[in-house]
Protein backbone atom coordinates (compact mmCIF):
# COMPACT_ATOMS: atom_id res chain seq x y z
CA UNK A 1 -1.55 15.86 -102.42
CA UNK A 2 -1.66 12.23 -102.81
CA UNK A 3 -2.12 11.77 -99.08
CA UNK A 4 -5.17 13.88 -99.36
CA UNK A 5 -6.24 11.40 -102.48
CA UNK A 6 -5.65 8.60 -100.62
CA UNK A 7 -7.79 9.47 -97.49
CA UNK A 8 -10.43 10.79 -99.64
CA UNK A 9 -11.04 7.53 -101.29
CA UNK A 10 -10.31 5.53 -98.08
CA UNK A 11 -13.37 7.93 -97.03
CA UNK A 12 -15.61 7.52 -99.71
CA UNK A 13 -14.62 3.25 -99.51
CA UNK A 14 -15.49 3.50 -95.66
CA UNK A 15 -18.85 5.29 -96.50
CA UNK A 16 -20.19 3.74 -98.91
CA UNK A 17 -19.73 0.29 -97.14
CA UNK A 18 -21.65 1.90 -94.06
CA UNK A 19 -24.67 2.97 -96.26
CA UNK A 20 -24.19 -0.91 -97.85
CA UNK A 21 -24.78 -2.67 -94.49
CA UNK A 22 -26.87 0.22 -92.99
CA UNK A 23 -29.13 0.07 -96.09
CA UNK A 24 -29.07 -4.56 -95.82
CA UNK A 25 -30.14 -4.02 -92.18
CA UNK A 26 -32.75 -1.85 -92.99
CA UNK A 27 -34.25 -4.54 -95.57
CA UNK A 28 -33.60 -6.53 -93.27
CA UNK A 29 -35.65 -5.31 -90.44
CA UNK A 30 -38.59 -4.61 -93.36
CA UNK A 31 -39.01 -7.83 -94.61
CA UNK A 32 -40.66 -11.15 -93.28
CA UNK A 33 -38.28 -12.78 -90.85
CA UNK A 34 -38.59 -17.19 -91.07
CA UNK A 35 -35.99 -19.41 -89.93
CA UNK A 36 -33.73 -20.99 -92.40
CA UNK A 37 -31.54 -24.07 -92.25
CA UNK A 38 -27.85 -24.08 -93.05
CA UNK A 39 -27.54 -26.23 -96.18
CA UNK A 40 -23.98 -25.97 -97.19
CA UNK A 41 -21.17 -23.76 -97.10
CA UNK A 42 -19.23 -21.35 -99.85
CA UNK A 43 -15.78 -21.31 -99.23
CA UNK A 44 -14.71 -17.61 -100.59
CA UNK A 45 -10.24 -17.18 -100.97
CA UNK A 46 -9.33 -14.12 -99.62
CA UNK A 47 -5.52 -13.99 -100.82
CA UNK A 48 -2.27 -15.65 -99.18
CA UNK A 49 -1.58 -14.69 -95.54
CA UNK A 50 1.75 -12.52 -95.78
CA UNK A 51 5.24 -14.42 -97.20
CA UNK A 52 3.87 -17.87 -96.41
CA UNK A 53 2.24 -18.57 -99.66
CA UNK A 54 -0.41 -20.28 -97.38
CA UNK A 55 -3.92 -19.03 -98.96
CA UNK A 56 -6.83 -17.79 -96.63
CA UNK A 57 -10.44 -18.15 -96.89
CA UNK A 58 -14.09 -17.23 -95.54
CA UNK A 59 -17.23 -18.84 -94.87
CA UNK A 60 -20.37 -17.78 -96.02
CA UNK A 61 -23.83 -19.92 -94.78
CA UNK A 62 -26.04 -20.84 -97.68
CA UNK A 63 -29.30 -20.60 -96.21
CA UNK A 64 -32.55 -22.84 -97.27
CA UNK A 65 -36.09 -21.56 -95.97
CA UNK A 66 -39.33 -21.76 -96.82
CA UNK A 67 -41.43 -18.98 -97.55
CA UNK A 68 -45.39 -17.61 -97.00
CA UNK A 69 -46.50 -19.60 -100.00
CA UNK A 70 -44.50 -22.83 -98.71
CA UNK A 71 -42.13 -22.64 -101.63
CA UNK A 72 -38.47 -23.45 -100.79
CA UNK A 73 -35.51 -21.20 -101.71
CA UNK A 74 -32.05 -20.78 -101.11
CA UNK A 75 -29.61 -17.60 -100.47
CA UNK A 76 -26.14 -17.25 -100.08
CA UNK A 77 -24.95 -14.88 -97.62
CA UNK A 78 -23.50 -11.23 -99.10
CA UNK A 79 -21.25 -11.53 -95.81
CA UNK A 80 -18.68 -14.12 -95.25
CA UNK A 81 -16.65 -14.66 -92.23
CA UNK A 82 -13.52 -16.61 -90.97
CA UNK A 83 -15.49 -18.99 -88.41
CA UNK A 84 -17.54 -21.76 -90.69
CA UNK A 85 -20.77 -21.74 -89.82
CA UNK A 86 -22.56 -25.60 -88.70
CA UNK A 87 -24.29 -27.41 -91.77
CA UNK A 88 -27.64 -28.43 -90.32
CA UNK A 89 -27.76 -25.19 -87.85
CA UNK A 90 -30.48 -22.64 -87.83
CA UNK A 91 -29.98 -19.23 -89.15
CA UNK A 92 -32.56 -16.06 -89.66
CA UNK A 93 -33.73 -15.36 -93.25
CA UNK A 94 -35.26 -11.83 -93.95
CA UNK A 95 -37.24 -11.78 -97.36
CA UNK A 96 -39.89 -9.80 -99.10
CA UNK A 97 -42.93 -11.41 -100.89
CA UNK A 98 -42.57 -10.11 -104.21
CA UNK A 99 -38.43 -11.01 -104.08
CA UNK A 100 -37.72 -14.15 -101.80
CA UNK A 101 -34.74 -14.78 -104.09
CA UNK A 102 -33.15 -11.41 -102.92
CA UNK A 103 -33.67 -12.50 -98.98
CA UNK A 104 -30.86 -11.39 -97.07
CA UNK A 105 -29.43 -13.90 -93.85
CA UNK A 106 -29.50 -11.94 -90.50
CA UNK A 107 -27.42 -13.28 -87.51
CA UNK A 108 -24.23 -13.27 -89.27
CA UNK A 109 -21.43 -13.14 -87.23
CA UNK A 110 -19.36 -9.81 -86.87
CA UNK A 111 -22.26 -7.93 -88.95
CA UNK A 112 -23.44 -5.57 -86.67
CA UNK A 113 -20.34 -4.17 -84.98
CA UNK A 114 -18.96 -3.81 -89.19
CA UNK A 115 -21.37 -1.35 -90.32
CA UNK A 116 -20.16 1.03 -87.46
CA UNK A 117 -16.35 0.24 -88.46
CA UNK A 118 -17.12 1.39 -91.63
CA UNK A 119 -19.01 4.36 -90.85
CA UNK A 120 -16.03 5.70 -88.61
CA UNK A 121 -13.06 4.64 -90.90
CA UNK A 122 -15.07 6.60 -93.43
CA UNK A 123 -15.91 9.38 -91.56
CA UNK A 124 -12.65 9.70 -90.05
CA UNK A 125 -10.70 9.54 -93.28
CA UNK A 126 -12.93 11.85 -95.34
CA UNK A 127 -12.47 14.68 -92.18
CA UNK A 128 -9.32 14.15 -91.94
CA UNK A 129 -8.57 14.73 -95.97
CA UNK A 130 -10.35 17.58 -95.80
CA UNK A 131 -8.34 19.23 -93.10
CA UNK A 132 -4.92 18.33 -94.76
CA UNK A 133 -6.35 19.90 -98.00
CA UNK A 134 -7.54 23.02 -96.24
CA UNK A 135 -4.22 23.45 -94.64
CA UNK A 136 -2.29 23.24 -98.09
């Protein structure tokens, strides 16, 4: 039974980090897109890589643009990723007008293809925990 458990919250994990990144891109897509200018970068620890006590980290692009009413503001991306993005590059900013401090940064690396990973894993586990309890 706690195989079953196990899946099922693996499932519901997967799932609800699809509808996270399904329901960001969908902002995304409704809001007003302006390019933004890589200002600086968060450095995010992720843990130590296995026995070697040596700690690993992600990137994530803080993001300055400028919006319709040519007021400046700054967003840190929700994603972060093991290749550091260039200080100084250029990087899409979706916002809406009434929220420009809840503007989300498109483009990220490795952003498209995870929303899919997650939708599978979670699909995949939750079917899969529903079999093994059915056959119990």
């Amino acid at each position: 039974m706690t195989a079953v458990w196990a899946l099922g919250f693996m499932g519901a994990v997967g799932l609800l980090g699809a509808f996270g990144l399904f329901s960001q891109a969908w902002r995304a897509r409704h809001g007003i897109v302006v390019p933004g200018t890589v200002v600086a970068i968060e450095r995010r620890r992720t843990g130590t890589n296995g026995g070697s006590g040596m700690r690993s980290y992600t990137y994530a692009p803080v993001v300055e643009f400028t919006d319709r009413e040519a007021s400046v503001h700054r967003v840190t991306a929700s994603l972060s990723g093991t290749r550091r993005p260039k200080v100084g590059s250029t990087m899409q900013v979706s916002y809406r007008p009434e929220k420009p401090e809840k503007a989300i940064v498109m483009d990220l690396p490795g952003q498209g293809a995870a929303k899919w990973v997650f939708l599978v894993a979670g699909v995949t586990c939750t079917v899969v925990a529903i079999i093994v309890a059915a056959r119990r």
